[in-house]
C-alpha atoms as a PDB file:
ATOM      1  CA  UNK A   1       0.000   0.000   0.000  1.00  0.00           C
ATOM      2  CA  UNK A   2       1.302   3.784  -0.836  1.00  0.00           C
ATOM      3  CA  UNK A   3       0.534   6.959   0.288  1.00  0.00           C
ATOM      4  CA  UNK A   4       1.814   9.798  -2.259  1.00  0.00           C
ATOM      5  CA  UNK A   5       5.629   9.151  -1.068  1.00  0.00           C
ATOM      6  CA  UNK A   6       5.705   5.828  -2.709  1.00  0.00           C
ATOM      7  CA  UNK A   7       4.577   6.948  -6.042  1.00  0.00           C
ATOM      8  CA  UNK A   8       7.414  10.074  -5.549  1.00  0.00           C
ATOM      9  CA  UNK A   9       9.843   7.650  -6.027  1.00  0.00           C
ATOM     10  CA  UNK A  10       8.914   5.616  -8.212  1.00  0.00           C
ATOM     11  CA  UNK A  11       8.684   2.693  -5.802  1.00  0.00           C
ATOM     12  CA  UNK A  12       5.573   1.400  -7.560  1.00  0.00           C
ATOM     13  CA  UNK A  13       8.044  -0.035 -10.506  1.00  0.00           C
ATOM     14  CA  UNK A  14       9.565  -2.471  -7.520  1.00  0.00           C
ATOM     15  CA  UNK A  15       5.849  -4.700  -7.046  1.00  0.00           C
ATOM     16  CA  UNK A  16       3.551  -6.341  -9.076  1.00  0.00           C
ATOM     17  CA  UNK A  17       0.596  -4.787  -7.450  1.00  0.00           C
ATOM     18  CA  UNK A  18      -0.006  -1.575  -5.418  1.00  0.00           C
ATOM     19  CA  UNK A  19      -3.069  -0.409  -3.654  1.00  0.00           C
ATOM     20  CA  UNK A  20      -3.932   3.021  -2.794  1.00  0.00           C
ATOM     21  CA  UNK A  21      -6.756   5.433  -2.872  1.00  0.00           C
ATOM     22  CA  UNK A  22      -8.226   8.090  -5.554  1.00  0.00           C
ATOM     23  CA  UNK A  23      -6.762  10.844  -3.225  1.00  0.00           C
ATOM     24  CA  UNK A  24      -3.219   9.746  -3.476  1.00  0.00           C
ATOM     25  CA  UNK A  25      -3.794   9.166  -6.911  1.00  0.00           C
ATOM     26  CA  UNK A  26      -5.026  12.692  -7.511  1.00  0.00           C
ATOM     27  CA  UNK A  27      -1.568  14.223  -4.749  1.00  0.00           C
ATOM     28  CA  UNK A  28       0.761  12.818  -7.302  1.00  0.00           C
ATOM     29  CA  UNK A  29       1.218  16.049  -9.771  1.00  0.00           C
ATOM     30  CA  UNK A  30       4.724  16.198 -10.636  1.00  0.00           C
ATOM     31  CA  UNK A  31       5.328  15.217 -14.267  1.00  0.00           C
ATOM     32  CA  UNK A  32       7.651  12.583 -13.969  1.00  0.00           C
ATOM     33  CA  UNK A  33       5.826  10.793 -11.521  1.00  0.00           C
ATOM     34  CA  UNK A  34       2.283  11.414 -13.317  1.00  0.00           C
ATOM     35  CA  UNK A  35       4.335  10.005 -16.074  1.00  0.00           C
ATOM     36  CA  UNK A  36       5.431   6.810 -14.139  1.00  0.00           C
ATOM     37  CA  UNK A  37       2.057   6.621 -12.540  1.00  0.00           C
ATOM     38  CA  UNK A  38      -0.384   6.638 -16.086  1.00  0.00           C
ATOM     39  CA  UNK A  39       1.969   3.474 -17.255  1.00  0.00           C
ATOM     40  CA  UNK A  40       1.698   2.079 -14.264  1.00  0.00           C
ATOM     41  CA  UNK A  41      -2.181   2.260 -14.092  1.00  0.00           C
ATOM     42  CA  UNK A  42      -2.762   1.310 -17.444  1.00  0.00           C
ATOM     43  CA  UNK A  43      -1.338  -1.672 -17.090  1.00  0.00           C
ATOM     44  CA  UNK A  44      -3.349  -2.198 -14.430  1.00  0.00           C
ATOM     45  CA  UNK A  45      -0.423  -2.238 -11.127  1.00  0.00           C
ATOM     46  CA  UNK A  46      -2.156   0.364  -9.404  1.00  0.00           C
ATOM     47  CA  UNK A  47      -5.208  -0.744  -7.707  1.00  0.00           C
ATOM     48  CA  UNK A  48      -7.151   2.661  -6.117  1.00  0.00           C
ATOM     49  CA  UNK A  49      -9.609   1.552  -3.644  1.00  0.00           C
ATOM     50  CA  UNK A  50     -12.179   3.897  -1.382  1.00  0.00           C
ATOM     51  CA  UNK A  51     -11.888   2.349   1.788  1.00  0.00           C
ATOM     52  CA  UNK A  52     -14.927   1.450   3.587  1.00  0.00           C
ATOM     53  CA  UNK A  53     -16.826   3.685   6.355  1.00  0.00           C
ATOM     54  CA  UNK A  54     -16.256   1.745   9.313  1.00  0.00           C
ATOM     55  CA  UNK A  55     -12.628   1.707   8.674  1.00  0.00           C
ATOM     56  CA  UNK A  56     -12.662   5.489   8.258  1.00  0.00           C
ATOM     57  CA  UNK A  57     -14.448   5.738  11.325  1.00  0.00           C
ATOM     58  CA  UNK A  58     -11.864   3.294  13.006  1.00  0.00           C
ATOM     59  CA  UNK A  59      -9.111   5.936  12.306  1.00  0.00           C
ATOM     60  CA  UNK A  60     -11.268   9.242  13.559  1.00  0.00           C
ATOM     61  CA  UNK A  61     -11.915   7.092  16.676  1.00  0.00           C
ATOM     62  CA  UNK A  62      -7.560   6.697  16.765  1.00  0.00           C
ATOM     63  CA  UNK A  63      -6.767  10.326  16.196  1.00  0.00           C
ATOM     64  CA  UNK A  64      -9.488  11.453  18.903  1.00  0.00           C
ATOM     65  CA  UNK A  65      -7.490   8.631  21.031  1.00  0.00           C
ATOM     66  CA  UNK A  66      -4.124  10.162  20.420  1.00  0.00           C
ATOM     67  CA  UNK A  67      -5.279  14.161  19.987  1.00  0.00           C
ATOM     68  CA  UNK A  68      -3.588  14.375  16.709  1.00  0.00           C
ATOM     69  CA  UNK A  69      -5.550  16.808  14.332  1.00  0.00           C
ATOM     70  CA  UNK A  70      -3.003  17.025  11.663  1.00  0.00           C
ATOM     71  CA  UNK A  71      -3.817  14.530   9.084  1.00  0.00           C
ATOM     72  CA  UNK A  72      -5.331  15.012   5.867  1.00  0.00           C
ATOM     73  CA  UNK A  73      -8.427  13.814   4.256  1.00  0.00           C
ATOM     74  CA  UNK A  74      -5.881  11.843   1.953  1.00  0.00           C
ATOM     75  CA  UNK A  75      -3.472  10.670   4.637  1.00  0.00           C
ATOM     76  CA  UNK A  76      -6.616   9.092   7.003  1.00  0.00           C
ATOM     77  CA  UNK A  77      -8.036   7.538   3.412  1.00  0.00           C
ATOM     78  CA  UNK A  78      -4.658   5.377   3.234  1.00  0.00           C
ATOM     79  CA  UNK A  79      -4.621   4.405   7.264  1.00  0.00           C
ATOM     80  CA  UNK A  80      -8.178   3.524   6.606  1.00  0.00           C
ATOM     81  CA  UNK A  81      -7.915   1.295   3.367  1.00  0.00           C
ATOM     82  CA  UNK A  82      -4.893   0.100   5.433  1.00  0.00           C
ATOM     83  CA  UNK A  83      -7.113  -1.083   7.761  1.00  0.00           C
ATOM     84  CA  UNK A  84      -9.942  -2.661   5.422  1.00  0.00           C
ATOM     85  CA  UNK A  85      -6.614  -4.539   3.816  1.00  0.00           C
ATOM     86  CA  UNK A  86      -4.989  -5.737   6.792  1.00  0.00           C
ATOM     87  CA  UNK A  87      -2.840  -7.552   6.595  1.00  0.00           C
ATOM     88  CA  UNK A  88      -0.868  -4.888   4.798  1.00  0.00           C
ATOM     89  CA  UNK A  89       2.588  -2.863   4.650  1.00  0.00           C
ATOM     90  CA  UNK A  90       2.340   0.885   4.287  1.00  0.00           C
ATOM     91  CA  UNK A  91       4.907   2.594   2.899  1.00  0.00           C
ATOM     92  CA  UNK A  92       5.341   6.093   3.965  1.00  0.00           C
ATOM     93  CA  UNK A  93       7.110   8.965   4.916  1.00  0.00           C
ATOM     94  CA  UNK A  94       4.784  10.970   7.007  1.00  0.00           C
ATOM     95  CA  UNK A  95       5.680  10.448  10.679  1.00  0.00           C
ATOM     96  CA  UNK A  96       1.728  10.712  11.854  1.00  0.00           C
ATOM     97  CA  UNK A  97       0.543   8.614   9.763  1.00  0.00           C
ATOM     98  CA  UNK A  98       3.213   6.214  11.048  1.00  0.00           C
ATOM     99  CA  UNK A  99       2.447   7.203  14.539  1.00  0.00           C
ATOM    100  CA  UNK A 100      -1.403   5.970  13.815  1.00  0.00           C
ATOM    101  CA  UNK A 101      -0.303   2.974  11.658  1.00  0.00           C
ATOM    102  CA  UNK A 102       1.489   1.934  15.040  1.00  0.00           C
ATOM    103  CA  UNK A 103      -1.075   2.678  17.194  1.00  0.00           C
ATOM    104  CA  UNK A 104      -3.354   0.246  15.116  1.00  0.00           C
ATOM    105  CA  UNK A 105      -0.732  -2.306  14.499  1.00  0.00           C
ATOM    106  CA  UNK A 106      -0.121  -2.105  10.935  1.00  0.00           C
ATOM    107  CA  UNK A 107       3.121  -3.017   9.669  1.00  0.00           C
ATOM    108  CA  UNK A 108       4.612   0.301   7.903  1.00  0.00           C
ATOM    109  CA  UNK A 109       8.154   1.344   6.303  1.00  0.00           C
ATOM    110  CA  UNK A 110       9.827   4.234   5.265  1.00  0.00           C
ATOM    111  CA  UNK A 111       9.938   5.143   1.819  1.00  0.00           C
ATOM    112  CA  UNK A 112      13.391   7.731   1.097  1.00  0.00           C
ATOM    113  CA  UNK A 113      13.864   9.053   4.850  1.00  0.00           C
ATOM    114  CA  UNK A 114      15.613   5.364   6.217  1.00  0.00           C
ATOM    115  CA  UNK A 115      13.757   5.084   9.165  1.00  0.00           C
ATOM    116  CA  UNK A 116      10.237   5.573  10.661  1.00  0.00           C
ATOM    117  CA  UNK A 117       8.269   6.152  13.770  1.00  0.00           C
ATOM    118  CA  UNK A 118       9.643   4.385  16.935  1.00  0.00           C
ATOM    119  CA  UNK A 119       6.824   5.335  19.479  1.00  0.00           C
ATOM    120  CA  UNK A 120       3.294   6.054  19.134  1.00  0.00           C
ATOM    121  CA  UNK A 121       2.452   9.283  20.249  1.00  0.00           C
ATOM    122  CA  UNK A 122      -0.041  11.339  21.879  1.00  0.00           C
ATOM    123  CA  UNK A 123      -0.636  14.979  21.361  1.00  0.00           C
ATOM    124  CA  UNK A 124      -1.481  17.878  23.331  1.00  0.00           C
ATOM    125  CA  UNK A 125      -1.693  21.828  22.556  1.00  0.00           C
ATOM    126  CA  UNK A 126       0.107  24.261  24.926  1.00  0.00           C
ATOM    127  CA  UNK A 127      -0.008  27.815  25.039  1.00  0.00           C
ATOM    128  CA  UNK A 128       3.871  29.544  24.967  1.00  0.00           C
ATOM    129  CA  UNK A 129       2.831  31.967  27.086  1.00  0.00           C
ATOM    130  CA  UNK A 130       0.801  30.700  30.050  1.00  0.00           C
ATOM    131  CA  UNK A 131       1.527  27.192  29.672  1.00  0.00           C
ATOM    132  CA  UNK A 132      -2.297  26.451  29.352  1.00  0.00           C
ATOM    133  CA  UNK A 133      -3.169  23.083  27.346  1.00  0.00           C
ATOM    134  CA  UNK A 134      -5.854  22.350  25.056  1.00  0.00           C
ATOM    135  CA  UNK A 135      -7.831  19.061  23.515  1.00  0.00           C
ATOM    136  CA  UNK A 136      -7.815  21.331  20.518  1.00  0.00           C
ATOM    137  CA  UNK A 137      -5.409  23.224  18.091  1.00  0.00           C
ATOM    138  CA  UNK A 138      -5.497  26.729  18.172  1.00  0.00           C
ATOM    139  CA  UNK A 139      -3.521  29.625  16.949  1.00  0.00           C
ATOM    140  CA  UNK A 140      -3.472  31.997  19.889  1.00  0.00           C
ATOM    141  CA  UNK A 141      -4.250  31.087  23.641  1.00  0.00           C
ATOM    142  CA  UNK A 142      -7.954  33.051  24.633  1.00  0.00           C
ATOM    143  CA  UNK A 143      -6.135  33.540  28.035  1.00  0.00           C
ATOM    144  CA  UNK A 144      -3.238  35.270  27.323  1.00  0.00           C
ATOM    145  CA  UNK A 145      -3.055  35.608  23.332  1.00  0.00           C
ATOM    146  CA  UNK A 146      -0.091  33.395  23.051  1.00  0.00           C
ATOM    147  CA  UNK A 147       0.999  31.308  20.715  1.00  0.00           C
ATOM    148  CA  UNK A 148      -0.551  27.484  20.804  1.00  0.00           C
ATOM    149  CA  UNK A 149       2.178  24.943  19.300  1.00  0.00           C
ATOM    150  CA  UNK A 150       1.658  20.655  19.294  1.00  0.00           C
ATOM    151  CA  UNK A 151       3.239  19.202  22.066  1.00  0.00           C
ATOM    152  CA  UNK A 152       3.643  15.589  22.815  1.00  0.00           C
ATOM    153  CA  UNK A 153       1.542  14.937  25.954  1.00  0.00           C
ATOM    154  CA  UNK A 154       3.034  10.914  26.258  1.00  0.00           C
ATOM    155  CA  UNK A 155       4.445   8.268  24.314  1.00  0.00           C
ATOM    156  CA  UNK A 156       4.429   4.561  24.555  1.00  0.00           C
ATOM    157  CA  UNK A 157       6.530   1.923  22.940  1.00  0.00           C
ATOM    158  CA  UNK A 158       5.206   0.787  19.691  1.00  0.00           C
ATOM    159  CA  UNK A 159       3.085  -3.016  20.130  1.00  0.00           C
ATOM    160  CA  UNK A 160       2.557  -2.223  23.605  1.00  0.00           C
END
């Protein structure tokens, strides 16, 4: 399974099948890799699946778990098919999906960066100024105006 990192780099050319969803499909936009991509579909490698509601619910039930309200419509689409695919090896780049791949137990590995997520992590959002946290991200603390940044609240050990 990709996300858009896989397709990057070409990595589809390296396996006889790939599955991935519509959105990835539609991230990929850089001519080479559109390119690599078209031949690749046409000759029917790449397999883009919608993955199923309860799956998609599965990882919205995860991210409210671990507070983490980064990922994209895309990025939860691949954890999700992930999930209706299990068992399954996602290869990625982006550290939170990685961090929610652990957290469900799917098997994940790094596409050009060399290594990968080592604990799952859970998020919090803390003001710079008055050291106020929040369930929620926000730009400015409505205390003191200061800036709100992601912090990690705890981590645990992945498989635990």
């Amino acid at each position: 399974m990709f996300d858009t990192a896989g397709f990057l780099s070409g990595l589809q050319n390296s396996f006889d099948k790939v599955f991935t969803t519509p959105l990835v499909i539609e991230e990929v936009r850089d001519l080479h890799s559109m390119g690599n991509l078209s031949l690749s579909m046409i000759t029917n490698k790449i397999i883009a699946m919608e993955p199923s509601p309860s799956a998609m619910k599965t990882v919205e039930k995860v991210l409210r778990e671990i507070n983490d309200h980064s990922l994209t419509k895309t990025d939860k689409s691949v954890i999700a098919l992930a999930i209706d695919l299990s068992p399954a090896v996602v290869f990625t780049d982006d550290f939170a999906v990685q961090n929610v791949l652990m957290k469900l137990g799917i098997k994940f590995s790094a596409v050009r960066l060399g290594r990968t997520a080592q604990e799952i992590k859970t998020f919090s959002y803390v003001c710079e100024g008055c050291g106020r946290t929040f369930k929620e991200p926000k730009q400015e603390c409505p205390v003191c105006g200061g800036k709100v940044r992601k912090s990690v609240m705890r981590t645990e050990q992945r498989g635990k």
